[in-house]
C-alpha atoms as a PDB file:
ATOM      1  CA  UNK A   1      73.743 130.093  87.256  1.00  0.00           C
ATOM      2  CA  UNK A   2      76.240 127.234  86.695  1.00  0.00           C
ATOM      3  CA  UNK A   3      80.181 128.271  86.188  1.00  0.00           C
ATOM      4  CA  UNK A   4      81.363 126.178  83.799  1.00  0.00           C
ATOM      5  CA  UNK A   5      85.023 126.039  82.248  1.00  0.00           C
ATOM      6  CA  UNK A   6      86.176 124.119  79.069  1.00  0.00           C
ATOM      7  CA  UNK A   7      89.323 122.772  78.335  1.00  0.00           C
ATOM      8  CA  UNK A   8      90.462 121.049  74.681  1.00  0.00           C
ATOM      9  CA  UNK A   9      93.635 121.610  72.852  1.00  0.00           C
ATOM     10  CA  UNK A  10      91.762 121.675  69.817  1.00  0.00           C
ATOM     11  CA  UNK A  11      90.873 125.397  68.833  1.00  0.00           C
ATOM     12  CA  UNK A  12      88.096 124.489  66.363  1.00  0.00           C
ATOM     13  CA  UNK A  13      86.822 121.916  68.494  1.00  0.00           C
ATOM     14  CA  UNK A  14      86.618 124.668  72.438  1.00  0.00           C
ATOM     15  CA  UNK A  15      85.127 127.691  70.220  1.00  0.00           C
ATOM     16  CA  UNK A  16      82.579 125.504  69.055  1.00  0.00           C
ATOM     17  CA  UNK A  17      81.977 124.299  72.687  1.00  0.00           C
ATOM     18  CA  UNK A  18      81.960 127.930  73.605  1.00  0.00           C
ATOM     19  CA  UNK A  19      79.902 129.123  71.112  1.00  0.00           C
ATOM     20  CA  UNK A  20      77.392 126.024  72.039  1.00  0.00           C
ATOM     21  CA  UNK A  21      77.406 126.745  76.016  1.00  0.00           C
ATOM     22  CA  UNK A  22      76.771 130.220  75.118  1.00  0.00           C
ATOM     23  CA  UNK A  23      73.113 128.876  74.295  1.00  0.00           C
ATOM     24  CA  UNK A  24      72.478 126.867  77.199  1.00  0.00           C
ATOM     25  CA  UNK A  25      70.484 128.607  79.769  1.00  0.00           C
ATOM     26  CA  UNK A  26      71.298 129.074  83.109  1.00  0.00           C
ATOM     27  CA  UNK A  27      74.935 128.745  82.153  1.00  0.00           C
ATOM     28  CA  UNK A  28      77.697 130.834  82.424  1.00  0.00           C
ATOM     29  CA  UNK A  29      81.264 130.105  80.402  1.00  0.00           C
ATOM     30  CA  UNK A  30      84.142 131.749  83.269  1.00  0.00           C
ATOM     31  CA  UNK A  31      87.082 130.026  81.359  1.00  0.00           C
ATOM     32  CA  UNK A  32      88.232 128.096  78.584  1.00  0.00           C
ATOM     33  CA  UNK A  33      91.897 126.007  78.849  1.00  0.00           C
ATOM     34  CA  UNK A  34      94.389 124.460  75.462  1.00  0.00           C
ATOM     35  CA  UNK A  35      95.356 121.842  77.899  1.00  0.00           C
ATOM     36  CA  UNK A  36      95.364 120.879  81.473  1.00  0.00           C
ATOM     37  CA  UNK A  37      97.979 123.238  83.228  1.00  0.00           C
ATOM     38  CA  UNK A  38      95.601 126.107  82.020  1.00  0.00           C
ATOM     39  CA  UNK A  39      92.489 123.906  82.981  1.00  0.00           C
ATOM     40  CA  UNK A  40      94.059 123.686  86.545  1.00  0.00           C
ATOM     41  CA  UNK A  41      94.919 127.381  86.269  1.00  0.00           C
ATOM     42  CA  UNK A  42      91.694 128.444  85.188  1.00  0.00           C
ATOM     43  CA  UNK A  43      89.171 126.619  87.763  1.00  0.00           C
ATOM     44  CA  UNK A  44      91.651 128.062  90.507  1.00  0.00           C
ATOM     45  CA  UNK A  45      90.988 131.464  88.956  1.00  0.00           C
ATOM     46  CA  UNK A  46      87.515 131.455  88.123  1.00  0.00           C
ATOM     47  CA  UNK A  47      85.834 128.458  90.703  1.00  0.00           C
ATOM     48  CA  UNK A  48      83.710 126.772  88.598  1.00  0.00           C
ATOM     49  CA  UNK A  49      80.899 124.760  89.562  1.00  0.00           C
ATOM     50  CA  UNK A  50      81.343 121.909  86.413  1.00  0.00           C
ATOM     51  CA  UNK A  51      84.656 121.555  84.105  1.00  0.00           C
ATOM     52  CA  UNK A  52      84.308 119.701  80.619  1.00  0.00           C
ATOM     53  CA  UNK A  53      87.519 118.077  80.117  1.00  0.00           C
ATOM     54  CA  UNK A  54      89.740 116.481  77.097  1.00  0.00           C
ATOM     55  CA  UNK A  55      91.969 113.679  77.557  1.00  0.00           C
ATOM     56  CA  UNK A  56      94.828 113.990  75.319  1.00  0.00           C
ATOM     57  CA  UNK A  57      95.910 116.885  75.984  1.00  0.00           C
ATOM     58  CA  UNK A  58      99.564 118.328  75.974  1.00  0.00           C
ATOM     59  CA  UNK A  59     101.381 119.713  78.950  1.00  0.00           C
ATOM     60  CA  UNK A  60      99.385 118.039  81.322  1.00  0.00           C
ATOM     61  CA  UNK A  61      96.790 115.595  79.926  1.00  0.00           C
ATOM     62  CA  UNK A  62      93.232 115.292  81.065  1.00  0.00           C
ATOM     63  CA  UNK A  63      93.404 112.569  83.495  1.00  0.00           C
ATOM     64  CA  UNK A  64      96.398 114.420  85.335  1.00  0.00           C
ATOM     65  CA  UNK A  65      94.299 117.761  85.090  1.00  0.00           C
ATOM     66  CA  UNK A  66      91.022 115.912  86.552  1.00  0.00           C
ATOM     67  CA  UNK A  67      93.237 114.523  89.543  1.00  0.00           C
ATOM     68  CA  UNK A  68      94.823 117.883  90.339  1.00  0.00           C
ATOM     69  CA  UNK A  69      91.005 119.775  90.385  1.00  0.00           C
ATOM     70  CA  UNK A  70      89.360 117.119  92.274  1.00  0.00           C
ATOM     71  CA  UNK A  71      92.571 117.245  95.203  1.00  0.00           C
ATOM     72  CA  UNK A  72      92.146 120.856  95.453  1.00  0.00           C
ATOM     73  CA  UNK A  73      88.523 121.547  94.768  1.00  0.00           C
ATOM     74  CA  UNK A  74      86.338 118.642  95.461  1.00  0.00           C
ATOM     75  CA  UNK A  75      83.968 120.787  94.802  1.00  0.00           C
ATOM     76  CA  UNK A  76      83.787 121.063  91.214  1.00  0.00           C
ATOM     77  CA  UNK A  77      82.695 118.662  89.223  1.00  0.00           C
ATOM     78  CA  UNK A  78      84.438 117.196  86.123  1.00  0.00           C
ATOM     79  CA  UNK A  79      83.144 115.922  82.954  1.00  0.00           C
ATOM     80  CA  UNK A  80      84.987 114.176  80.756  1.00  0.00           C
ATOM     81  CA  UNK A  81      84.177 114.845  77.000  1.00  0.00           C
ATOM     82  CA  UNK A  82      86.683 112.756  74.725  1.00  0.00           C
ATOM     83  CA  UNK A  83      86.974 110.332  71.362  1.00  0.00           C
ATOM     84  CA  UNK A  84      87.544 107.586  73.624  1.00  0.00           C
ATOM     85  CA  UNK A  85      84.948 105.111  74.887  1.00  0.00           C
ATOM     86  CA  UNK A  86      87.108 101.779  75.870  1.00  0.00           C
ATOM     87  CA  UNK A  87      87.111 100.327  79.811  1.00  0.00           C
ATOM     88  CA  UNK A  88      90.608 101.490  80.514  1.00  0.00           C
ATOM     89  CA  UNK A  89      90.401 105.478  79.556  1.00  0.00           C
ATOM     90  CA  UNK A  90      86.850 105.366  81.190  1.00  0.00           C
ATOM     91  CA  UNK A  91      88.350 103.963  84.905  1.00  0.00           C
ATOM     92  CA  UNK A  92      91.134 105.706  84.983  1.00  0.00           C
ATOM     93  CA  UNK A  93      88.832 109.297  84.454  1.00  0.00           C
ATOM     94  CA  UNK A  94      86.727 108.218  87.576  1.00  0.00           C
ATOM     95  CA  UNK A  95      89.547 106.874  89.473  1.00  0.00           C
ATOM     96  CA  UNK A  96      91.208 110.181  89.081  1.00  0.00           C
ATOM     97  CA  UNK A  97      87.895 111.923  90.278  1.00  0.00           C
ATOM     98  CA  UNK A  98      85.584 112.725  87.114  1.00  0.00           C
ATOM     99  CA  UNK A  99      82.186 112.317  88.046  1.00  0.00           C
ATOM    100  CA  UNK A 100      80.828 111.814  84.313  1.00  0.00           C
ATOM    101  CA  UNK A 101      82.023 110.841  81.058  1.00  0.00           C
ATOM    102  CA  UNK A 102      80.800 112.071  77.377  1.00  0.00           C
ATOM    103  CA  UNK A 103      81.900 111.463  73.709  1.00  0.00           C
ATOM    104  CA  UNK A 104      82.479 114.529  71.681  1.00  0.00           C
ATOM    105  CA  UNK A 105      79.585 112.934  69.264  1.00  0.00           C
ATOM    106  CA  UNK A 106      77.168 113.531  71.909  1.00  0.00           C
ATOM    107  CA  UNK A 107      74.395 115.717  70.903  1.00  0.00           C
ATOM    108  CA  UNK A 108      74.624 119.399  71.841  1.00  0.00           C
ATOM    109  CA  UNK A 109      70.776 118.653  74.101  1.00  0.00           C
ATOM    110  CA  UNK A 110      73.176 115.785  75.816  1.00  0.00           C
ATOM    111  CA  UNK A 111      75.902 117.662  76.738  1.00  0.00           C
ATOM    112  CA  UNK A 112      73.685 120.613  78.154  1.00  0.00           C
ATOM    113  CA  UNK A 113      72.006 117.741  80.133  1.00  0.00           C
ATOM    114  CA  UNK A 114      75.306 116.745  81.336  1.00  0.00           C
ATOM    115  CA  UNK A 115      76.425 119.497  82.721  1.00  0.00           C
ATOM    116  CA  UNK A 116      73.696 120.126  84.630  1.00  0.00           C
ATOM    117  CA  UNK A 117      73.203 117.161  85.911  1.00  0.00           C
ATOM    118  CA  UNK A 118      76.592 117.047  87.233  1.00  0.00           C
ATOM    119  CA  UNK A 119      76.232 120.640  88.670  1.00  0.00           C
ATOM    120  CA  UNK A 120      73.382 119.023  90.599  1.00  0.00           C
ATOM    121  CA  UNK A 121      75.769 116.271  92.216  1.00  0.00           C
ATOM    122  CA  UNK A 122      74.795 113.612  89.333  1.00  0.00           C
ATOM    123  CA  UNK A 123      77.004 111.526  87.197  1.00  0.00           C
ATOM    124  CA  UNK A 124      76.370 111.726  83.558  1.00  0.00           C
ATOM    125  CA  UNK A 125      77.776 108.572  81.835  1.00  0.00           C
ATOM    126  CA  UNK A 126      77.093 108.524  77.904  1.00  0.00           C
ATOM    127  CA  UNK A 127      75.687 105.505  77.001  1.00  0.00           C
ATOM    128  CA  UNK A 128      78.326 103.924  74.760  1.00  0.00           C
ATOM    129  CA  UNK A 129      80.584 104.198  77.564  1.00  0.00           C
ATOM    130  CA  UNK A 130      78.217 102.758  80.040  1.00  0.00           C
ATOM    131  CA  UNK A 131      78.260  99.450  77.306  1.00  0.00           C
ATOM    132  CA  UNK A 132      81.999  98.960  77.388  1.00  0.00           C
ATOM    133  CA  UNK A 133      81.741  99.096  80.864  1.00  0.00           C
ATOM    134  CA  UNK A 134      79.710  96.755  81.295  1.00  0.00           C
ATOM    135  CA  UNK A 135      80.791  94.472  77.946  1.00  0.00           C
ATOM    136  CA  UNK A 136      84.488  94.454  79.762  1.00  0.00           C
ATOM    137  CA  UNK A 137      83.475  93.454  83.136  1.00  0.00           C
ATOM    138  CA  UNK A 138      80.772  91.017  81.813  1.00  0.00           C
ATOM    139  CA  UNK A 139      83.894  88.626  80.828  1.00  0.00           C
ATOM    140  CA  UNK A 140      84.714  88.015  84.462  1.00  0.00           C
ATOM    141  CA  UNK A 141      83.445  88.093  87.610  1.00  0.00           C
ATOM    142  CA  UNK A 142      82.021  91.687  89.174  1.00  0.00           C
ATOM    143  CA  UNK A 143      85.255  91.433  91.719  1.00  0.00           C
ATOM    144  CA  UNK A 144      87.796  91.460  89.054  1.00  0.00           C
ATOM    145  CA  UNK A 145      85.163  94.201  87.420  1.00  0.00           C
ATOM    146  CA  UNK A 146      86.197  96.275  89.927  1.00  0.00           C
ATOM    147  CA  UNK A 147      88.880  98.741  89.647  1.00  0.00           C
ATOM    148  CA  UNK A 148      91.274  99.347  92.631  1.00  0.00           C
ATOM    149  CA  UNK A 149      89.664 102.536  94.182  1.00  0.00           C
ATOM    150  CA  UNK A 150      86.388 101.034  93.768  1.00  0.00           C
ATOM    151  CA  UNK A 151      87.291  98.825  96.286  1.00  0.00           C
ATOM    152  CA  UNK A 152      89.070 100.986  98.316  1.00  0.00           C
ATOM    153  CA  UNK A 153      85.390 102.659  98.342  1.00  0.00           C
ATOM    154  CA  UNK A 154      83.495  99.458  98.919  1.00  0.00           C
ATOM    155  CA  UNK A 155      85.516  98.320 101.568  1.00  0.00           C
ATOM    156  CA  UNK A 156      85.080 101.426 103.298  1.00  0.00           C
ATOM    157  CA  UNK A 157      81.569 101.494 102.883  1.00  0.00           C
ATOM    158  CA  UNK A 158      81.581  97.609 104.862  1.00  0.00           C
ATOM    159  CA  UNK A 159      83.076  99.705 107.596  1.00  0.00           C
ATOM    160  CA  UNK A 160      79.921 101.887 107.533  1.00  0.00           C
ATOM    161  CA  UNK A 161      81.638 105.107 106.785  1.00  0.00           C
ATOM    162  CA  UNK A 162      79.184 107.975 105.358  1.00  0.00           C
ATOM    163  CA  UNK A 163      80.208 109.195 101.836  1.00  0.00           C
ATOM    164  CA  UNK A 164      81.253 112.630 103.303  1.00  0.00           C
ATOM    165  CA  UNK A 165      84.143 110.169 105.560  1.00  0.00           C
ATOM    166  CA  UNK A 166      84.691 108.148 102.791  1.00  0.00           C
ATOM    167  CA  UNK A 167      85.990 111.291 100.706  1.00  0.00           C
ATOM    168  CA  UNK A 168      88.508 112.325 103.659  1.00  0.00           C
ATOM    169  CA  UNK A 169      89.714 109.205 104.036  1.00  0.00           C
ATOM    170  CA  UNK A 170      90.620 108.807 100.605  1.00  0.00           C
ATOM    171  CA  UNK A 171      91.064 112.612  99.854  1.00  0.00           C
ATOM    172  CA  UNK A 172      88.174 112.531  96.920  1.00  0.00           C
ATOM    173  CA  UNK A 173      85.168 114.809  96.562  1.00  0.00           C
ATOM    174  CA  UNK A 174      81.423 113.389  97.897  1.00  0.00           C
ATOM    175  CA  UNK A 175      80.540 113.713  94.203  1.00  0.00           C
ATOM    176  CA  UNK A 176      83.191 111.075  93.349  1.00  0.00           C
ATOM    177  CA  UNK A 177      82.466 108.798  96.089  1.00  0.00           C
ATOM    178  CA  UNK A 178      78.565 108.909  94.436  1.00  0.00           C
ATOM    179  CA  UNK A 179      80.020 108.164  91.568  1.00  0.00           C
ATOM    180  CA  UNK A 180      82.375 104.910  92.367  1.00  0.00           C
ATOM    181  CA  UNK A 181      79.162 103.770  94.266  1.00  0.00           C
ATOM    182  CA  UNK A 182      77.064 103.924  91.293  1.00  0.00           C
ATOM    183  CA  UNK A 183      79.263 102.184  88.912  1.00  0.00           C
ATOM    184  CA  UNK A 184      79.827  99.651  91.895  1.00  0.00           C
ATOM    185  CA  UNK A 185      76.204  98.859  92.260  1.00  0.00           C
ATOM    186  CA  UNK A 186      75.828  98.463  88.644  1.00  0.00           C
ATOM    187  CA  UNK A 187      78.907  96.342  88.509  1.00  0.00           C
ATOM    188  CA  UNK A 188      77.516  93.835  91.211  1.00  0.00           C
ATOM    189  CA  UNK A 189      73.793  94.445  90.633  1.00  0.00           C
ATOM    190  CA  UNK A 190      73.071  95.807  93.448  1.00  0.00           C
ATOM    191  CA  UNK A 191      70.520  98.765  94.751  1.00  0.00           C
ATOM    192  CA  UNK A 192      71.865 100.094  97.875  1.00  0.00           C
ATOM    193  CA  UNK A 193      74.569 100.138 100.103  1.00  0.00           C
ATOM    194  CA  UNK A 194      73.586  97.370 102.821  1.00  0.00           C
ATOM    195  CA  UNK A 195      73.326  95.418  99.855  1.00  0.00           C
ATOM    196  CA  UNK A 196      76.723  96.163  98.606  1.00  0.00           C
ATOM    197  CA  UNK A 197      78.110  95.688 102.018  1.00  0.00           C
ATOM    198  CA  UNK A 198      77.000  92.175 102.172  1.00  0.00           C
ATOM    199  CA  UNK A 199      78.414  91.713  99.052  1.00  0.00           C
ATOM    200  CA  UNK A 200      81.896  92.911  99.536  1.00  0.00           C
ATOM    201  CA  UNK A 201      82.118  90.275 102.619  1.00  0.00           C
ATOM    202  CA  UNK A 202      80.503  87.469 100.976  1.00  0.00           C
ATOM    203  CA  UNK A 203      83.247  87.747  98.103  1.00  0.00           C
ATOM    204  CA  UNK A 204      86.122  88.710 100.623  1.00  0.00           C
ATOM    205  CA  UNK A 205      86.418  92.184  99.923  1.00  0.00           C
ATOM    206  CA  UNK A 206      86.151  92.494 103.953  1.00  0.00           C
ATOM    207  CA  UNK A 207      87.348  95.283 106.116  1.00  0.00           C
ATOM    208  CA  UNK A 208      90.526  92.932 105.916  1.00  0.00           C
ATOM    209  CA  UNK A 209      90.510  92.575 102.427  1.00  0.00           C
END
């Protein structure tokens, strides 16, 4: 059975999450949050195994919330589920460790799919956000594409550090490692990580870099 907590300020907008989970099978609702102190407060209490998380959210928004989970509980996985689809909102969720990242238009079959496919280590990227990804990086060149911690992850990964290393070193989950790599490899069209190494040190994103 997958744990799941919710967190949205919006009343009307969590009890109809809640009311949807509550038909998924195989998953189990163990808290619901108004904003991100309680979303904190609530995976401490209740150890979930996936969180779906707002972004504008008072107190402590969803981007702060996401950081503080994935420091203390790399563990559970965070999906975002927001309004917002543009480059900037969608990097600084995954930099802060969420390992997927839905609009709130999603269909309620997408959502369900989400969640467990993150329970099962995956990152679930709604389409639409995949596109302005990919529409905002096509304007340069795949190295500015990058954000900052992905190449704090590539250049690890020229060192040959494992995922699970590459998570202590920069105090992450394994699940958000997989997920910088993915977006990575689509970034510089790449399959695999010998691939991606070579890459990185072609372009000067060495061990020096």
């Amino acid at each position: 059975m997958i744990r799941l907590v919710i967190a949205d300020d919006h009343a009307v907008v969590r009890e109809g999450l809640e009311r949807l989970v509550a038909t998924f099978d195989g998953v189990e609702l163990v808290g619901a949050a108004a904003n991100g102190q309680e979303a904190v407060e609530r995976c401490r209490a209740t150890e979930p195994d996936v969180v779906l998380m707002d972004l504008e959210m008072p107190v402590l928004d969803g981007i702060a919330a996401t950081r503080a989970i994935a420091t203390a509980q790399p563990d559970v996985a965070v999906v975002v589920l927001t309004s917002f689809s543009d480059r900037d909102q969608i990097l600084r969720a995954l930099d802060a460790g969420a390992v997927g990242y839905l609009l709130k238009d999603a269909e309620p079959d997408e959502i369900a799919k989400a969640v467990m496919a993150a329970a099962r280590g995956e990152s679930p990227l709604d389409p639409r956000a995949g596109r302005a990804l990919l529409s905002a990086r096509s304007s340069g060149s795949p190295l500015d594409a990058l954000s900052e911690r992905e190449r704090e992850v590539l250049r690890l990964v020229v060192q040959g550090l494992p995922n699970k290393l590459i998570a202590r070193e920069l105090s992450i989950s394994e699940k958000t490692v997989k997920t910088h790599l993915t977006n990575v490899f689509r970034t510089i069209g790449v399959t695999d990580r010998t691939q991606a190494a070579l890459w990185a040190e072609r372009n000067g994103l060495g061990t020096g870099s």
